[in-house]
C-alpha atoms as a PDB file:
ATOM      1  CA  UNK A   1     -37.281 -53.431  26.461  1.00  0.00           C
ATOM      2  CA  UNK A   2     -40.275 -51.580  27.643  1.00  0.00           C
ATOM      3  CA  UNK A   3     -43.994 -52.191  26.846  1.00  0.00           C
ATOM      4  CA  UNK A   4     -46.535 -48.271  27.273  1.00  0.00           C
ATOM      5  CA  UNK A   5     -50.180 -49.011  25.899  1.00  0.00           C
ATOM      6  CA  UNK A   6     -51.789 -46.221  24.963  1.00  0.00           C
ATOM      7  CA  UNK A   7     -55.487 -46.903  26.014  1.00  0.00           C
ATOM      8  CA  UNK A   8     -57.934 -45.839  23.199  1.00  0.00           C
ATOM      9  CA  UNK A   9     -61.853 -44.245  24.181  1.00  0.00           C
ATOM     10  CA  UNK A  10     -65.028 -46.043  22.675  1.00  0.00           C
ATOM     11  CA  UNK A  11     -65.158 -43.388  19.947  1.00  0.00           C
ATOM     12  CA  UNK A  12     -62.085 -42.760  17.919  1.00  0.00           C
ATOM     13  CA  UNK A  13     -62.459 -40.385  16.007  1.00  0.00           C
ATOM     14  CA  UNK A  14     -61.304 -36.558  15.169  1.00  0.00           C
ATOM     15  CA  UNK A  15     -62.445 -35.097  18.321  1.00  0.00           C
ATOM     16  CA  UNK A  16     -59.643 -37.318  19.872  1.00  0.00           C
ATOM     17  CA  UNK A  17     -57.380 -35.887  17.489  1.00  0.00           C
ATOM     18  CA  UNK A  18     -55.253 -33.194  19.954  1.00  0.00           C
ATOM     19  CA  UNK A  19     -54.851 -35.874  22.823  1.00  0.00           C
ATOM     20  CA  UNK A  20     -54.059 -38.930  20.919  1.00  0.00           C
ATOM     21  CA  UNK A  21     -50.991 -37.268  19.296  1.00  0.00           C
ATOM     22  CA  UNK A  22     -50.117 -35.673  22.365  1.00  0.00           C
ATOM     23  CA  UNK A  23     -50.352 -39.225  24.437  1.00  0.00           C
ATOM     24  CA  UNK A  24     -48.316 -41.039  21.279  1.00  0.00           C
ATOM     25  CA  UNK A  25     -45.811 -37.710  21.155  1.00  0.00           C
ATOM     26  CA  UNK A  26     -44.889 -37.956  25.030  1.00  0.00           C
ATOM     27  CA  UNK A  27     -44.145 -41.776  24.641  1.00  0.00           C
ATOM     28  CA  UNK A  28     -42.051 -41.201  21.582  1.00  0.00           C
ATOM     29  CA  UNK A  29     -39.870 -38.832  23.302  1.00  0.00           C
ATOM     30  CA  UNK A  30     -39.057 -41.732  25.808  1.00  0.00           C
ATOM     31  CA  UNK A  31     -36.207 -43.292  24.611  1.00  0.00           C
ATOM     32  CA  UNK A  32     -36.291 -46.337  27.361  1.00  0.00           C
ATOM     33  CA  UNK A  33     -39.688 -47.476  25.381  1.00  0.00           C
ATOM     34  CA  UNK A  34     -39.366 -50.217  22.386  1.00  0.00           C
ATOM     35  CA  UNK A  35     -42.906 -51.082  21.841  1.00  0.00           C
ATOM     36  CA  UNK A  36     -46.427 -49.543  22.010  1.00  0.00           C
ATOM     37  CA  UNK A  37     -49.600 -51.393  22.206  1.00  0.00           C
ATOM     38  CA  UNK A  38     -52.862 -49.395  21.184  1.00  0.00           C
ATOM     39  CA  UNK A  39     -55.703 -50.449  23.805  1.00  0.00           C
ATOM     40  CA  UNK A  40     -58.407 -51.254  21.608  1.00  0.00           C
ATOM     41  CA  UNK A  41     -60.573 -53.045  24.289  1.00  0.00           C
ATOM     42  CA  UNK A  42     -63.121 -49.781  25.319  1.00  0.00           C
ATOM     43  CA  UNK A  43     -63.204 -49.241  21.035  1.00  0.00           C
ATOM     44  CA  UNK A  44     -66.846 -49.708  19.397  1.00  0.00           C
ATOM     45  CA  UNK A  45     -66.488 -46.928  16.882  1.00  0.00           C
ATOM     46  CA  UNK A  46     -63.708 -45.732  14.487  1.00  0.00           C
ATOM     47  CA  UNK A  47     -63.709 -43.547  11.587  1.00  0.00           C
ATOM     48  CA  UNK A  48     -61.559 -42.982   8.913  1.00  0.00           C
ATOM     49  CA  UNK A  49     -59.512 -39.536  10.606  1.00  0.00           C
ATOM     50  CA  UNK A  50     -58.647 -42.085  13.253  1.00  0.00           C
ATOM     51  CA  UNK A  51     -56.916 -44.722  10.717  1.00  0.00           C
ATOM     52  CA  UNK A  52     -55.253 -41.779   9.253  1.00  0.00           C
ATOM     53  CA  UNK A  53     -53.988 -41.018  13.066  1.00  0.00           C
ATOM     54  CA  UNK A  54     -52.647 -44.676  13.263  1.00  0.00           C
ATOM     55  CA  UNK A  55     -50.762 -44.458  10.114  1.00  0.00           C
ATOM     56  CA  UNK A  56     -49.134 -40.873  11.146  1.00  0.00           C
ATOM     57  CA  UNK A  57     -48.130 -42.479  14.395  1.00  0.00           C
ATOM     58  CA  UNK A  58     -47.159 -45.907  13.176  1.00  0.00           C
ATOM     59  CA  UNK A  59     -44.663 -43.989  10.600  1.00  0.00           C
ATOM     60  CA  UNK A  60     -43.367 -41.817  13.218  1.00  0.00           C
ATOM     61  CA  UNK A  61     -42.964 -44.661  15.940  1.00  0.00           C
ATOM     62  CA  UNK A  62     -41.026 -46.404  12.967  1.00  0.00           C
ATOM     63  CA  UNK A  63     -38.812 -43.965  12.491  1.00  0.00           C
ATOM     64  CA  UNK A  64     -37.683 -44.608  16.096  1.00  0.00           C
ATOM     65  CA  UNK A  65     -37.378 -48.052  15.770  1.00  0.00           C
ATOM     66  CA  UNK A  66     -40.294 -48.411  18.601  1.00  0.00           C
ATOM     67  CA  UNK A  67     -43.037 -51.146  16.977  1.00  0.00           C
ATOM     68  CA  UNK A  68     -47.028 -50.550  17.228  1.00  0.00           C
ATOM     69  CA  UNK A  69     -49.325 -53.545  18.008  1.00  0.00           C
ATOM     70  CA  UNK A  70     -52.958 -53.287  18.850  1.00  0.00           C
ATOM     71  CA  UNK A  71     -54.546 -55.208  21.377  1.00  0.00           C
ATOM     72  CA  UNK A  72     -58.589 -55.974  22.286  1.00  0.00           C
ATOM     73  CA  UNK A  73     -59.541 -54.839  19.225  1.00  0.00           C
ATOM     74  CA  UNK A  74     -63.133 -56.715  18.597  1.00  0.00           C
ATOM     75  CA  UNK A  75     -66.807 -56.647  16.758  1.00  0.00           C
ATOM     76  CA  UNK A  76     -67.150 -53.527  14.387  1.00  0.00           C
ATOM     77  CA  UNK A  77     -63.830 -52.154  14.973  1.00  0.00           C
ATOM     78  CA  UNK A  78     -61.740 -55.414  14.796  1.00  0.00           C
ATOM     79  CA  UNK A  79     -63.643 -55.798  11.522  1.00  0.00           C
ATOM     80  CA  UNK A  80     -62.820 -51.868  10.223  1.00  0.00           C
ATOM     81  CA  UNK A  81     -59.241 -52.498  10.976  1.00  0.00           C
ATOM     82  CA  UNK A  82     -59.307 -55.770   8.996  1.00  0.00           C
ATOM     83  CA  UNK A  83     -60.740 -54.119   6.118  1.00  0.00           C
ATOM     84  CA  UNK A  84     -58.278 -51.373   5.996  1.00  0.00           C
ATOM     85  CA  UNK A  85     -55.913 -53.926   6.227  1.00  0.00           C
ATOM     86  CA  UNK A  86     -54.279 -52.282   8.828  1.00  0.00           C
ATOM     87  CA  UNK A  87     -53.104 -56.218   9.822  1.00  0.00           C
ATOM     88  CA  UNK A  88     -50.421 -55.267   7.191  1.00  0.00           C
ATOM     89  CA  UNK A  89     -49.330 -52.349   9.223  1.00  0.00           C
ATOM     90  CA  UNK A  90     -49.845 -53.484  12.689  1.00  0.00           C
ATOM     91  CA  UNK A  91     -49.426 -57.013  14.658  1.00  0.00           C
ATOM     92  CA  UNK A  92     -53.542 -57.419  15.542  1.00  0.00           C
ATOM     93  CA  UNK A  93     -54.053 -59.279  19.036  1.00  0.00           C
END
């Protein structure tokens, strides 16, 4: 079993659009890795493009059988990803 995080910048939105899939793509395509954590730590700002990323990735990474947590996560954005719910979607440390 093998652990990638995927480290997240302050402001996640569509301008991080072209490398966030191609970061989540690359450690798709490695079959050796069973879990993904999103580093949420640097994250003050989110919009709703970047849930829309999450859920693309999460059903993707699904389809593999690899699971998606997100880690850090705190203040505005914790909050935003507790309102989307996305606790349903993701196990929230």
């Amino acid at each position: 079993m093998s652990e990638k995080a995927l480290q997240i910048p302050e402001r996640f939105d569509f301008g991080y659009h072209k490398e966030f899939t191609d970061q989540y793509q690359k450690l798709l395509a490695d079959k050796s890795i069973t879990d993904i954590a999103l580093d949420f730590s640097r994250v003050s700002y989110l919009d709703s493009s970047a849930l829309g990323m999450m859920v693309l990735f999460q059903k993707k990474a699904k389809a593999q059988n690899v699971s998606v947590r997100i880690r850090g996560a705190k203040d505005s954005a914790k909050e935003i990803l507790q309102i989307a719910n996305f606790d349903r979607l993701f196990d929230i440390s």
